[in-house]
N, C-alpha and C. Protein backbone atom coordinates (compact mmCIF):
# COMPACT_ATOMS: atom_id res chain seq x y z
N UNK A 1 166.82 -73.23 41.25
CA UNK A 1 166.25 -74.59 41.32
C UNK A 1 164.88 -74.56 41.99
N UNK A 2 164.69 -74.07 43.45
CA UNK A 2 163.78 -73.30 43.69
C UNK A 2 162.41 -73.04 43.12
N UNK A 3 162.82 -72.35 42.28
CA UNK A 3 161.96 -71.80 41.18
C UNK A 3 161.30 -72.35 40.01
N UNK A 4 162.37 -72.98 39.60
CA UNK A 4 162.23 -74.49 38.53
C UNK A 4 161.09 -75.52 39.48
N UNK A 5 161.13 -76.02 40.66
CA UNK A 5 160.17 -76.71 41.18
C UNK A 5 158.79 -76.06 41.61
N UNK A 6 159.10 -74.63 41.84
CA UNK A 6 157.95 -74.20 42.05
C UNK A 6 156.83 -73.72 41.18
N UNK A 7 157.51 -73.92 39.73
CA UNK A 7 156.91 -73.17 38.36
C UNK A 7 156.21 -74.68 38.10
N UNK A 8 154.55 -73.93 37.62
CA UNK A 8 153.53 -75.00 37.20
C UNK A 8 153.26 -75.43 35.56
N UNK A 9 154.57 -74.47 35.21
CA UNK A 9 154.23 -74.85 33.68
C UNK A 9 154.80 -76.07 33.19
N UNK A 10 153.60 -76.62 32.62
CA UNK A 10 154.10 -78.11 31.69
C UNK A 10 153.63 -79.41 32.52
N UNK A 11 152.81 -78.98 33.66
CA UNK A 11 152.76 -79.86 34.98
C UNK A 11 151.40 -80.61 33.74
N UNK A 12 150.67 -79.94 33.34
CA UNK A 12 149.74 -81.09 32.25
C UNK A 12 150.00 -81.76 31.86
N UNK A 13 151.39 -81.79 31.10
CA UNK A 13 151.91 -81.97 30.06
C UNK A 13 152.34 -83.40 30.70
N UNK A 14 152.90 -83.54 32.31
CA UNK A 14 153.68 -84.57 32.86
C UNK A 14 151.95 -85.09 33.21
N UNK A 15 151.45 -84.96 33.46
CA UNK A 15 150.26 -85.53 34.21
C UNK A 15 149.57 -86.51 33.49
N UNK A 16 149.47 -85.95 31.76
CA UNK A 16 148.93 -86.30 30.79
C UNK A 16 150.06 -88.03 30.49
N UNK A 17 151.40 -87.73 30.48
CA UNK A 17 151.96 -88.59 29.98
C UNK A 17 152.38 -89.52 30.90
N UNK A 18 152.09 -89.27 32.62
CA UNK A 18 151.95 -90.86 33.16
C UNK A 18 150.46 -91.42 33.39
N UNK A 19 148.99 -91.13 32.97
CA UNK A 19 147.78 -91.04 33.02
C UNK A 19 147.71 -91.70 32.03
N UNK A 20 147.83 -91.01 30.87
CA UNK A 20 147.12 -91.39 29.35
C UNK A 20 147.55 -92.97 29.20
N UNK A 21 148.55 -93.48 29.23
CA UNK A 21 149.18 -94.85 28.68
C UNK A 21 148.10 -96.13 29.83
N UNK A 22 148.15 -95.46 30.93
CA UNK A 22 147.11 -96.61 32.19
C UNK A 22 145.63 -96.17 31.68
N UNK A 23 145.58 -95.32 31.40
CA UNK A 23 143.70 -95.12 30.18
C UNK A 23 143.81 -95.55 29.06
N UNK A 24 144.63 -95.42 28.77
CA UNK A 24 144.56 -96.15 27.17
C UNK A 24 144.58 -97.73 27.46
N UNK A 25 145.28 -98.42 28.09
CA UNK A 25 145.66 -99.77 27.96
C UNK A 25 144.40 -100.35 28.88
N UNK A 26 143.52 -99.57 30.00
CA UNK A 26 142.39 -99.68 30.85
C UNK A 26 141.38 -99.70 29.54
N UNK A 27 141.54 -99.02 28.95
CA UNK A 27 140.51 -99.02 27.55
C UNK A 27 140.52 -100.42 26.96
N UNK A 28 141.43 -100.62 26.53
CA UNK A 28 141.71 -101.58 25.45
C UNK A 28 141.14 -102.89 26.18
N UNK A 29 141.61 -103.27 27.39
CA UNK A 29 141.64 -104.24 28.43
C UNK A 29 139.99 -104.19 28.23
N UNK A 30 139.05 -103.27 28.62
CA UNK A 30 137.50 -103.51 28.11
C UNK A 30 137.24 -103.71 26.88
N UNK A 31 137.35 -103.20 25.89
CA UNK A 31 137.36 -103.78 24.80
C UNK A 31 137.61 -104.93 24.45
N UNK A 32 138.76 -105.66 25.01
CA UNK A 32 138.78 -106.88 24.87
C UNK A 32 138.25 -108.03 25.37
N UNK A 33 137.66 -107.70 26.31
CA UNK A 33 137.09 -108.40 27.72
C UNK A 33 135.34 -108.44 26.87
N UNK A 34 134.84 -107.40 26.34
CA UNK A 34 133.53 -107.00 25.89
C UNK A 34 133.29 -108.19 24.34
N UNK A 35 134.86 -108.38 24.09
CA UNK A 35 135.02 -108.70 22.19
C UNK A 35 134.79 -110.56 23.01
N UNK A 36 135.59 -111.16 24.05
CA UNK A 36 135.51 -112.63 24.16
C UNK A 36 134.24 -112.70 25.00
N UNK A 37 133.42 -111.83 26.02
CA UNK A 37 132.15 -112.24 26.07
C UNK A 37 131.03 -112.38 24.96
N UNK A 38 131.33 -111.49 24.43
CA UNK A 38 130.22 -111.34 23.04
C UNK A 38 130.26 -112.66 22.40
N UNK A 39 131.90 -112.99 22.11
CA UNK A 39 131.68 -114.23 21.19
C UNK A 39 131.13 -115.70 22.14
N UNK A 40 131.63 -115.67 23.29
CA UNK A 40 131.35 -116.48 24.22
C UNK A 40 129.59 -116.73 24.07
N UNK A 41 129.12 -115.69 24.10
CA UNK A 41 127.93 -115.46 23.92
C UNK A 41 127.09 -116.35 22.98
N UNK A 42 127.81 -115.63 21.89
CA UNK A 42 127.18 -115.94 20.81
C UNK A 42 127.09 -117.63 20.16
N UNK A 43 128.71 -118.35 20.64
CA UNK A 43 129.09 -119.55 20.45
C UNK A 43 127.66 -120.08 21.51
N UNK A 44 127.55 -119.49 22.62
CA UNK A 44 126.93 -120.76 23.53
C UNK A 44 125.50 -120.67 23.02
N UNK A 45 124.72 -119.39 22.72
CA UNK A 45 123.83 -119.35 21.67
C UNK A 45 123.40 -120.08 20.74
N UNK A 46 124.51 -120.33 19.78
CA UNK A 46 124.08 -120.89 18.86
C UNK A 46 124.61 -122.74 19.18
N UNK A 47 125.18 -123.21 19.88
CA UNK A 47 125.28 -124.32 20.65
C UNK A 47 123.34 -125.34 20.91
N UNK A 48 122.71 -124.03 21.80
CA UNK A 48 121.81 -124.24 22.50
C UNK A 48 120.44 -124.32 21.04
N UNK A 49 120.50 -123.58 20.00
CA UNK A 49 119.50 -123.21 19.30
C UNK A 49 119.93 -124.78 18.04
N UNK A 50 121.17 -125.08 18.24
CA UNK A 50 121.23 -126.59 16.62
C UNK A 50 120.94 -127.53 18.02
N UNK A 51 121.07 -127.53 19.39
CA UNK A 51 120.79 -128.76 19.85
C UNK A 51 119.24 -129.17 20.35
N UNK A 52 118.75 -127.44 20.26
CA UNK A 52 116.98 -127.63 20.73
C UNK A 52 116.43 -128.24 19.32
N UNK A 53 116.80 -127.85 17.92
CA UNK A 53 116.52 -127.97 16.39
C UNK A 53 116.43 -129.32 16.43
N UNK A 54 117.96 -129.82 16.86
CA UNK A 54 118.42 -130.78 16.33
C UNK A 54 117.42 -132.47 17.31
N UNK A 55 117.44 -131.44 18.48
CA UNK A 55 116.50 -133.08 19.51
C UNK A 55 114.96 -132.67 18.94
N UNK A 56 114.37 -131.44 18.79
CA UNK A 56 113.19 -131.46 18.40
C UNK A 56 112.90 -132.11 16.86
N UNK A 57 113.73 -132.30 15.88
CA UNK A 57 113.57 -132.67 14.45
C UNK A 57 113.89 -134.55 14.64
N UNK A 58 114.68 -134.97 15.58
CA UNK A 58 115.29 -135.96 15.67
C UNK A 58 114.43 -137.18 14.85
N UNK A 59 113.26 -136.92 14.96
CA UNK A 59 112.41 -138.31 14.37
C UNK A 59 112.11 -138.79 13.05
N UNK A 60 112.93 -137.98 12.28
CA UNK A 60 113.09 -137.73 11.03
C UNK A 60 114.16 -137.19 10.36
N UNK A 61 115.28 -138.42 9.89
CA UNK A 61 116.07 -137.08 8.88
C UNK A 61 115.67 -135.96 7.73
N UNK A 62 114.61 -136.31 7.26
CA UNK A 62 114.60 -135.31 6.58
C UNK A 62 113.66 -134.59 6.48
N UNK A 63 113.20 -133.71 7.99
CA UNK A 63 112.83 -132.85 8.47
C UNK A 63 113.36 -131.52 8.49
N UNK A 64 113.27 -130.68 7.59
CA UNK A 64 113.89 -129.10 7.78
C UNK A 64 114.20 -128.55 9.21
N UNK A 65 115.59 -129.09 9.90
CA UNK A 65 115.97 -128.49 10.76
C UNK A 65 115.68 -127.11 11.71
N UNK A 66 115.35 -126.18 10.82
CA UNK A 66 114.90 -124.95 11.27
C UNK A 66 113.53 -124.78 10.82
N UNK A 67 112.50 -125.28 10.00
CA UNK A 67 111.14 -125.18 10.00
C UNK A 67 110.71 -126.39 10.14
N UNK A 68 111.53 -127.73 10.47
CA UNK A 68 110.49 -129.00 11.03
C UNK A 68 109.48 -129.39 9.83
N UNK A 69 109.66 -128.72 8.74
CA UNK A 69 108.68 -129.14 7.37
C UNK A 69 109.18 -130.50 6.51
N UNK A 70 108.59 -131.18 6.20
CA UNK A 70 108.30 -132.75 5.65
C UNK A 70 107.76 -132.97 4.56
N UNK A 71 108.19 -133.49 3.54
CA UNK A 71 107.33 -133.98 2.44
C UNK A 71 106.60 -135.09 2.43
N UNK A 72 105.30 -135.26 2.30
CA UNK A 72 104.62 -136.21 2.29
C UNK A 72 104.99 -137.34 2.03
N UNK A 73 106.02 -137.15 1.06
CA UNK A 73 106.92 -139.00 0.63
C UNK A 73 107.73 -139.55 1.54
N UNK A 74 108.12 -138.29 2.33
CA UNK A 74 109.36 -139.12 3.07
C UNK A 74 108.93 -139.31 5.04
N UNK A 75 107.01 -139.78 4.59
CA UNK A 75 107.26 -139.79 6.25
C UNK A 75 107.50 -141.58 6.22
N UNK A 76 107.56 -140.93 7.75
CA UNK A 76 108.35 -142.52 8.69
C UNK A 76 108.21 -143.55 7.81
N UNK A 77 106.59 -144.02 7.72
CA UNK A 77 106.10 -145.13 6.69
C UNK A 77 106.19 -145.57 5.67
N UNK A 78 106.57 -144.61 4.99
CA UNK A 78 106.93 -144.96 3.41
C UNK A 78 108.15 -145.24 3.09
N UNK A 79 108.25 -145.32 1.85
CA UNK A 79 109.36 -145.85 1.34
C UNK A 79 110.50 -144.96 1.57
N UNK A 80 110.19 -143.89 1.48
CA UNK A 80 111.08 -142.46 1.37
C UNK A 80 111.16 -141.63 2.63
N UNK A 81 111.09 -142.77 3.40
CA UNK A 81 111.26 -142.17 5.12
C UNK A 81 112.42 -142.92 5.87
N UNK A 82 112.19 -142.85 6.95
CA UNK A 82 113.69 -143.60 7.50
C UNK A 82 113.24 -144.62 7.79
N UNK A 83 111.98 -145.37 7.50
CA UNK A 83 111.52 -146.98 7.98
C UNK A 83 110.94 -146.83 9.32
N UNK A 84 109.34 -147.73 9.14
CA UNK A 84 108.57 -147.65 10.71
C UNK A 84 109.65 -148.07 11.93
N UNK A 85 110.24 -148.87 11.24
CA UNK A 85 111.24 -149.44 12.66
C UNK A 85 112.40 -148.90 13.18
N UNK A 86 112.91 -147.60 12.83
CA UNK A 86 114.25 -147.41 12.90
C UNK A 86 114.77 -147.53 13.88
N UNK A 87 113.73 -146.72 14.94
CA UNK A 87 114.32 -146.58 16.95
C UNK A 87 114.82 -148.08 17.03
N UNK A 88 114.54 -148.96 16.65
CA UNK A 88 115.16 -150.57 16.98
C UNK A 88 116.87 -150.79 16.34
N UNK A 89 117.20 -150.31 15.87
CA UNK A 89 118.49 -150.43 15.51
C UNK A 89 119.16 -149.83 14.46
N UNK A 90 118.39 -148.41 14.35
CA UNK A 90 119.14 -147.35 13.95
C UNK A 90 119.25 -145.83 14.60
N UNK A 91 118.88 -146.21 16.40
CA UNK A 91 118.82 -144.74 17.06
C UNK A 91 119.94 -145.38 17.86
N UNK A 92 120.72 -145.92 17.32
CA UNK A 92 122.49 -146.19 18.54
C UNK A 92 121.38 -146.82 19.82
N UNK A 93 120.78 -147.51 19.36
CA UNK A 93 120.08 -148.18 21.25
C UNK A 93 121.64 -149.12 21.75
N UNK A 94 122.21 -149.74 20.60
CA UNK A 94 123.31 -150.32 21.24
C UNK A 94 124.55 -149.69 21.96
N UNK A 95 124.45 -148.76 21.65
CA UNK A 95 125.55 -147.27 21.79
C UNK A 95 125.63 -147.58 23.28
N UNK A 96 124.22 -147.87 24.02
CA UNK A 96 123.91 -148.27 25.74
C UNK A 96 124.47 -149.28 26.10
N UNK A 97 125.24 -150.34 24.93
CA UNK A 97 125.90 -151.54 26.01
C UNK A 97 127.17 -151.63 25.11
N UNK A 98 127.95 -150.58 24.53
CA UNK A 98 129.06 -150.23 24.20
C UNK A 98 129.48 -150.93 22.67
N UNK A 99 127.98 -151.30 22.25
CA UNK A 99 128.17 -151.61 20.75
C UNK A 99 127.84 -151.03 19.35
N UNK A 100 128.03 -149.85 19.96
CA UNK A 100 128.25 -149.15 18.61
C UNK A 100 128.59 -149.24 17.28
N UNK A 101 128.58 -148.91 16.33
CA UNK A 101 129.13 -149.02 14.96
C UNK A 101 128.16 -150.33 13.75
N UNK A 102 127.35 -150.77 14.69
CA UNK A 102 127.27 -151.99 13.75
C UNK A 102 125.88 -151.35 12.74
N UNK A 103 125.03 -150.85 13.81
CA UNK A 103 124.06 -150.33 12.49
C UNK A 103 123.76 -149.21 12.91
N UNK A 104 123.09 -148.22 12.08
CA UNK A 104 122.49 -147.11 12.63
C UNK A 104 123.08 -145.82 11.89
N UNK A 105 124.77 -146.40 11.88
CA UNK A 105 125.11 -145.04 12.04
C UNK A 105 125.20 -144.21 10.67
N UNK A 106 125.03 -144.51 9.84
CA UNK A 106 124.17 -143.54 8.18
C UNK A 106 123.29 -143.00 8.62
N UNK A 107 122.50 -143.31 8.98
CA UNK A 107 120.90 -142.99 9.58
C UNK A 107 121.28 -141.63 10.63
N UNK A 108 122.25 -142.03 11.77
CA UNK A 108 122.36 -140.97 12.64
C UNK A 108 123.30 -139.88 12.51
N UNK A 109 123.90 -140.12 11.35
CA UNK A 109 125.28 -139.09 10.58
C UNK A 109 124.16 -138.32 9.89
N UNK A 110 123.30 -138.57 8.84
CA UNK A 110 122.09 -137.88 8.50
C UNK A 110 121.57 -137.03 9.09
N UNK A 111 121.09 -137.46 10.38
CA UNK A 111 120.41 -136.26 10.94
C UNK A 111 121.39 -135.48 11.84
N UNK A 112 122.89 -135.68 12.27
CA UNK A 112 123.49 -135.06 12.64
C UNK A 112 124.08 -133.61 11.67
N UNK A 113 124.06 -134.69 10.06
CA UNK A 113 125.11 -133.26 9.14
C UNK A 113 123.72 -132.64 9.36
N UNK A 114 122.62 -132.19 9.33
CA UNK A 114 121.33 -131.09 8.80
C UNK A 114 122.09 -130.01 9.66
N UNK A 115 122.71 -130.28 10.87
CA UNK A 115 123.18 -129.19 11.66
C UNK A 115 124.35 -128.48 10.60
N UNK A 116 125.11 -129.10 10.05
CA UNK A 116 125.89 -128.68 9.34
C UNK A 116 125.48 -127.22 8.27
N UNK A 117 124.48 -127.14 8.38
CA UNK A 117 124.06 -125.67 7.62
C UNK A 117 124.31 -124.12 8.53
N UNK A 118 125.03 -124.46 9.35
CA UNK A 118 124.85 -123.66 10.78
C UNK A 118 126.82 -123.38 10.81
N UNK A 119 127.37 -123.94 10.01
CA UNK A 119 128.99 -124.29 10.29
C UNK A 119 129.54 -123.34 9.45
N UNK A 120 129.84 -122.56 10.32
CA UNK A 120 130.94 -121.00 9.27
C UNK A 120 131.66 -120.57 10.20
N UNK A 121 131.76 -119.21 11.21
CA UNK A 121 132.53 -118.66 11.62
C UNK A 121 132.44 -119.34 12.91
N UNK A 122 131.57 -120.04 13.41
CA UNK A 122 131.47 -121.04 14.42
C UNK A 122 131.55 -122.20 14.13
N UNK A 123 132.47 -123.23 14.17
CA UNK A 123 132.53 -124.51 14.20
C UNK A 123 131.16 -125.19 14.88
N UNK A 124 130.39 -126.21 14.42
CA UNK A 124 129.27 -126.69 15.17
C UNK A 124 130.20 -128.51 15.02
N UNK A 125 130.40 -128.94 16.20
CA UNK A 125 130.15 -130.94 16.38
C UNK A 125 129.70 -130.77 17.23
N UNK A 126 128.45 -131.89 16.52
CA UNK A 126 127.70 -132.93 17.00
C UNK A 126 127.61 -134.28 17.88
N UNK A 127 127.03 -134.54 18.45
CA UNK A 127 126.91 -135.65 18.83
C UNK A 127 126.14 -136.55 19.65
N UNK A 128 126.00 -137.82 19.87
CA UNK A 128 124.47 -138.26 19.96
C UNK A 128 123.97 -139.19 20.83
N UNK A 129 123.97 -139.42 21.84
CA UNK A 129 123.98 -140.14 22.84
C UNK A 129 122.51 -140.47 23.35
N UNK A 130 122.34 -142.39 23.05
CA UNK A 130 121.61 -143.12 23.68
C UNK A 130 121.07 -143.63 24.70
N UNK A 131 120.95 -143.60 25.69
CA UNK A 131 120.90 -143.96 27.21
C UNK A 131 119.81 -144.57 27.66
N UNK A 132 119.18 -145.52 26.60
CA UNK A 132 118.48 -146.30 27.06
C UNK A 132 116.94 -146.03 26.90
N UNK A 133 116.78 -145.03 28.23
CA UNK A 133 115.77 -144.77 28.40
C UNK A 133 115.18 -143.30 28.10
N UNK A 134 116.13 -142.63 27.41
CA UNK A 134 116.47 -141.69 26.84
C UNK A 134 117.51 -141.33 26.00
N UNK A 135 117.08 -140.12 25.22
CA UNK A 135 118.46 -140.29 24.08
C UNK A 135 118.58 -138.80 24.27
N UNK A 136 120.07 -137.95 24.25
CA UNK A 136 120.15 -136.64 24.09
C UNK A 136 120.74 -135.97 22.73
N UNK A 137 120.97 -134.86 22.62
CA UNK A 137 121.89 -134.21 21.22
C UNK A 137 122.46 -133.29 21.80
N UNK A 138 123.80 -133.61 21.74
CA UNK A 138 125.20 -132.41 22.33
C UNK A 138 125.60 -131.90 21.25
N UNK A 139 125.63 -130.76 21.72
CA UNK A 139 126.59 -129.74 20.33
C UNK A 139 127.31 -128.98 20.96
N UNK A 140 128.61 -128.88 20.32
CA UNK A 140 129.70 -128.55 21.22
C UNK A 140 129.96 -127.29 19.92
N UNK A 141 130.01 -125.62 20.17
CA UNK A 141 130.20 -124.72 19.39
C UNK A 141 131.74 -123.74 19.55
N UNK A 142 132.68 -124.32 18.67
CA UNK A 142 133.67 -123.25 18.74
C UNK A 142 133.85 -122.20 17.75
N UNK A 143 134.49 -121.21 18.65
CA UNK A 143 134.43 -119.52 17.91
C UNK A 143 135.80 -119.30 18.17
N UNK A 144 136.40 -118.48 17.18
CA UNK A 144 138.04 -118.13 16.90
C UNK A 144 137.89 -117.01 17.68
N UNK A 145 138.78 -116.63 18.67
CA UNK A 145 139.07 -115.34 19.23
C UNK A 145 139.37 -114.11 18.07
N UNK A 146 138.94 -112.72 17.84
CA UNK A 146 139.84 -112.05 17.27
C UNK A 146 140.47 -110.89 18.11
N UNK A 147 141.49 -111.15 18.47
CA UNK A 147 142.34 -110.26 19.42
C UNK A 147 143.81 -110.43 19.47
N UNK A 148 144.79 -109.66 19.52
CA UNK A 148 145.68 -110.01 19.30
C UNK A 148 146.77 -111.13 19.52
N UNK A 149 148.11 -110.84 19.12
CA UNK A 149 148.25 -112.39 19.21
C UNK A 149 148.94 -112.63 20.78
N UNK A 150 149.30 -111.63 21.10
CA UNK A 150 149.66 -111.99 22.37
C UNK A 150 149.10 -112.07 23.67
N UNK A 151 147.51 -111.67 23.23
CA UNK A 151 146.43 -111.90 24.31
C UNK A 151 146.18 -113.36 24.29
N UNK A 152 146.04 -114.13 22.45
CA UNK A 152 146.09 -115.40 22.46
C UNK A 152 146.77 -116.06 23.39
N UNK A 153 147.80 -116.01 23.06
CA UNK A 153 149.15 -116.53 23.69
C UNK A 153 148.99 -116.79 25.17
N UNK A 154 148.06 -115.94 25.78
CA UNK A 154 148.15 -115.38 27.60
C UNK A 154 146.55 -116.28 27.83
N UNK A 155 145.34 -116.51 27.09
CA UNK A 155 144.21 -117.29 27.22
C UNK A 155 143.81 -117.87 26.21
N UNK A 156 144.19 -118.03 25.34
CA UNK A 156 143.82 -119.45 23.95
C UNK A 156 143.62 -118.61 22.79
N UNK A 157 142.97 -118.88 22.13
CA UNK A 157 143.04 -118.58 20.27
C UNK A 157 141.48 -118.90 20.24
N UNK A 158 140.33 -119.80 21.12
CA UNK A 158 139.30 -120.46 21.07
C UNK A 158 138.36 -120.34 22.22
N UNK A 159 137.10 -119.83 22.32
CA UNK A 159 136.05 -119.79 22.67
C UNK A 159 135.16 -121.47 22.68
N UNK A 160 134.67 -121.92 23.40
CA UNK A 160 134.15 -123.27 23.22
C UNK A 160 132.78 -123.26 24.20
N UNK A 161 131.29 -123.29 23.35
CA UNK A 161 130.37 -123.45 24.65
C UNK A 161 129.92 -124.82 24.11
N UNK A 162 128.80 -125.70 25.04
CA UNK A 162 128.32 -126.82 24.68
C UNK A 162 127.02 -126.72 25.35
N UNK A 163 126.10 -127.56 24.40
CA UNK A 163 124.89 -127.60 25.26
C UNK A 163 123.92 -128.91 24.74
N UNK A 164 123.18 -129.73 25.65
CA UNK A 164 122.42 -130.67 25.50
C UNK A 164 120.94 -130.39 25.49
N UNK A 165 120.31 -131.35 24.84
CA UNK A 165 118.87 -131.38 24.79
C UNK A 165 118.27 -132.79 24.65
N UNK A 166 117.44 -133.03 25.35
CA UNK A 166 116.84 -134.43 25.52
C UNK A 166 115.74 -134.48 24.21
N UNK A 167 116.12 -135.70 23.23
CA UNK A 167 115.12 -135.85 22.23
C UNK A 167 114.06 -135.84 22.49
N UNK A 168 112.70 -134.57 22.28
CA UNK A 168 111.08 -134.69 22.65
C UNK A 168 110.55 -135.37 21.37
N UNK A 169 110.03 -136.72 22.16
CA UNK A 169 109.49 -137.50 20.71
C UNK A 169 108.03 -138.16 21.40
N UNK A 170 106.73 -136.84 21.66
CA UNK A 170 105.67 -137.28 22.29
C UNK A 170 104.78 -138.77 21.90
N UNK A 171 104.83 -139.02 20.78
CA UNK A 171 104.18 -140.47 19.61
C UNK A 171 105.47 -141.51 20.79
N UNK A 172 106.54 -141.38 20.57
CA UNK A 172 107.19 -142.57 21.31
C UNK A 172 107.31 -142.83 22.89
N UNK A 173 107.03 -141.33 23.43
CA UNK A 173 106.59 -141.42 24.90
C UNK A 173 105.32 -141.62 25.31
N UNK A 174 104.40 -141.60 24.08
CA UNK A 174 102.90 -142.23 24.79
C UNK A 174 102.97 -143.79 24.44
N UNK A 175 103.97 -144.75 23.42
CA UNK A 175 104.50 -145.50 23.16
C UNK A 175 104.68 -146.36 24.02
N UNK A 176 105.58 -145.71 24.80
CA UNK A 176 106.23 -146.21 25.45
C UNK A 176 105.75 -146.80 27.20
N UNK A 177 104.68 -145.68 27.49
CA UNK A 177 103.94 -145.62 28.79
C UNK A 177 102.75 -146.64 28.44
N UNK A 178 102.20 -146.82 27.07
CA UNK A 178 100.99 -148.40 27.35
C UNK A 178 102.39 -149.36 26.94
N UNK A 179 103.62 -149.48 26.64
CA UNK A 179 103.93 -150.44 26.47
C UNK A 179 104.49 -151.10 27.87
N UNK A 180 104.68 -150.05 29.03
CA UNK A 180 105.02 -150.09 30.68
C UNK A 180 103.89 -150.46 31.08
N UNK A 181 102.53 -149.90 30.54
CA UNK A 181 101.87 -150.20 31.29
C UNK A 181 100.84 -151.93 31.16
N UNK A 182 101.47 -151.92 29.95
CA UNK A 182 101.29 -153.56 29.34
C UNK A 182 101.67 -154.66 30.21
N UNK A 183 103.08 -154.37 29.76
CA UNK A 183 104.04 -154.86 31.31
C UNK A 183 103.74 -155.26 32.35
N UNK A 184 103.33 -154.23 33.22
CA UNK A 184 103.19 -154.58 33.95
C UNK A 184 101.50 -155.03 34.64
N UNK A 185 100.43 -154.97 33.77
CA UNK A 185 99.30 -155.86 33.93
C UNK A 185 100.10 -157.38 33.55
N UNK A 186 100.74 -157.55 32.72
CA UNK A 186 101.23 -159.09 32.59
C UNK A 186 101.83 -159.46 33.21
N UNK A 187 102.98 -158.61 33.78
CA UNK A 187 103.73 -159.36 34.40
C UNK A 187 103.97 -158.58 36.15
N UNK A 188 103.51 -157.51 36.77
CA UNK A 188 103.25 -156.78 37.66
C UNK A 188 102.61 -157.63 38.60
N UNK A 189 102.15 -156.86 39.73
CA UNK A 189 101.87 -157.30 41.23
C UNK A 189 101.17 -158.79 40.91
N UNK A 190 99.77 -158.97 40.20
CA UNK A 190 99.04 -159.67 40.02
C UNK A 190 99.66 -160.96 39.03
N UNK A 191 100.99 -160.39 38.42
CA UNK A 191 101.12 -161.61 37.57
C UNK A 191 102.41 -162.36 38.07
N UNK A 192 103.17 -162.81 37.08
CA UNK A 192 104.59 -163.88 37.59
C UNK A 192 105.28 -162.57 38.53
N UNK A 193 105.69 -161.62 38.40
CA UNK A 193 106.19 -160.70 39.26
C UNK A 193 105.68 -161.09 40.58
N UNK A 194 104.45 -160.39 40.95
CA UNK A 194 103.75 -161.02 41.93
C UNK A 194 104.28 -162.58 42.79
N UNK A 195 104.30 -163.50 42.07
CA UNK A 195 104.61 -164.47 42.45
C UNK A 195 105.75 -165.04 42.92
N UNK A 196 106.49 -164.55 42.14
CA UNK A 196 107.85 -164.68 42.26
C UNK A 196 108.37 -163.64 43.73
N UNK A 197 107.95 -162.61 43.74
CA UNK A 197 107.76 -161.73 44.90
C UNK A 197 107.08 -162.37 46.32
N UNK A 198 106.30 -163.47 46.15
CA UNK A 198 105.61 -163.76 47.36
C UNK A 198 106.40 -165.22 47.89
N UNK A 199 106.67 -165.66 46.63
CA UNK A 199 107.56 -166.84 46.58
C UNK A 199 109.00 -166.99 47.59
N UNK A 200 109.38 -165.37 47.16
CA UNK A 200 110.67 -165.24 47.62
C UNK A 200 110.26 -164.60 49.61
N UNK A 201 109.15 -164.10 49.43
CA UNK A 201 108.89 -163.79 51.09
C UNK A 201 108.72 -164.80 51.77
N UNK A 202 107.56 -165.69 51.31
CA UNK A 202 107.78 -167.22 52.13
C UNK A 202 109.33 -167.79 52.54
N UNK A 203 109.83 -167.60 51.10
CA UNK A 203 111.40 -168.56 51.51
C UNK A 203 112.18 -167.98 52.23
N UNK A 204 112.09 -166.56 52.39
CA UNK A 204 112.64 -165.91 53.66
C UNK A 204 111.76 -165.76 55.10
N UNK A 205 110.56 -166.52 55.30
CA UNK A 205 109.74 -166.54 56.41
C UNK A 205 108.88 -165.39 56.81
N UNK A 206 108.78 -164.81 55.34
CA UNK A 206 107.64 -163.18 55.31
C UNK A 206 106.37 -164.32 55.59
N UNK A 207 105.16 -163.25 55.36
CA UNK A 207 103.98 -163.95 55.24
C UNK A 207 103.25 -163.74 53.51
């Protein structure tokens, strides 16, 4: 017996077969870990690239999403554009006091499907939010895990990134700053504001 414990033959052989199975499964465990960052990756990627597209094209549906190119017929003004007026009650401005649905929303399903050219092994929704004084574009990107099924089972079947972008619409933000600054020559320090402001200090015993 002795002898039997003291003999080194086959000692590889045992070394190999409680080693190899904790390297092999240490393997796999990176591999898999490498396969849901990648897609993680890639979902939040392409999340970030339809929602920069999608707020930079916003002023126009039918602006080529990925080259921003326009046909002369279909700008704003013409007939074959989305109408000089649309921001008035077809950019969801009501969406801001919870009245949604009544107009707009053809107009804003339009420029939401263009993202839809982007929808294959990644799920892309959309979506479009008004806020008044700003408007953003969320895109929420899901990716199918491929890994087995009982890794599913232990952390989901689904990858999900999301990402926002504030509509850059420079023509409606210089718009918008003489129409503040209109404002308030009319109605600011010097005008009824003003007054109403000095009105109310007297009646509280300001000077």
């Amino acid at each position: 017996m002795k002898s039997f414990l003291k003999d080194e033959r086959g000692s590889f052989t045992i070394e190999a077969t409680l080693v190899f199975p904790a390297l092999l499964i240490f393997t796999l465990v990176g591999v898999f870990f490498c396969i849901i960052i990648f897609q993680l990756g890639t979902s939040s990627y392409m999340a970030q690239k339809v929602s920069n597209e999608l707020a930079y094209t916003w002023n126009s549906s039918h602006k080529d999403i990925k080259t921003s190119e326009i046909d002369k017929a279909n700008y704003t003004g013409l007939d074959g554009g989305d109408g000089l007026y649309w921001r008035v009650a077809d950019n969801d401005i009501l969406g801001f006091f919870n009245l949604s649905g009544f107009t707009g929303d053809s107009l804003i399903e339009r420029k939401m499907d263009r993202a839809m050219i982007y929808n294959g092994s990644i799920a892309i929704d959309v979506d479009y939010n008004n806020i008044l004084i700003y408007s953003e574009v969320e895109v929420t990107a899901t990716s199918n895990l491929f890994i087995p099924s009982f890794l599913k089972n232990m952390i989901g079947s689904k990858v999900e990134a999301s990402s926002s972008h504030v509509v850059t619409e420079t023509p409606e933000l210089v718009r918008t700053a003489n129409f503040a600054k209109y404002l308030w020559s009319e109605f600011g320090k010097d005008g009824p504001l003003g007054d109403a402001i000095n009105s109310i200090k007297k009646f509280f015993g300001g000077e």
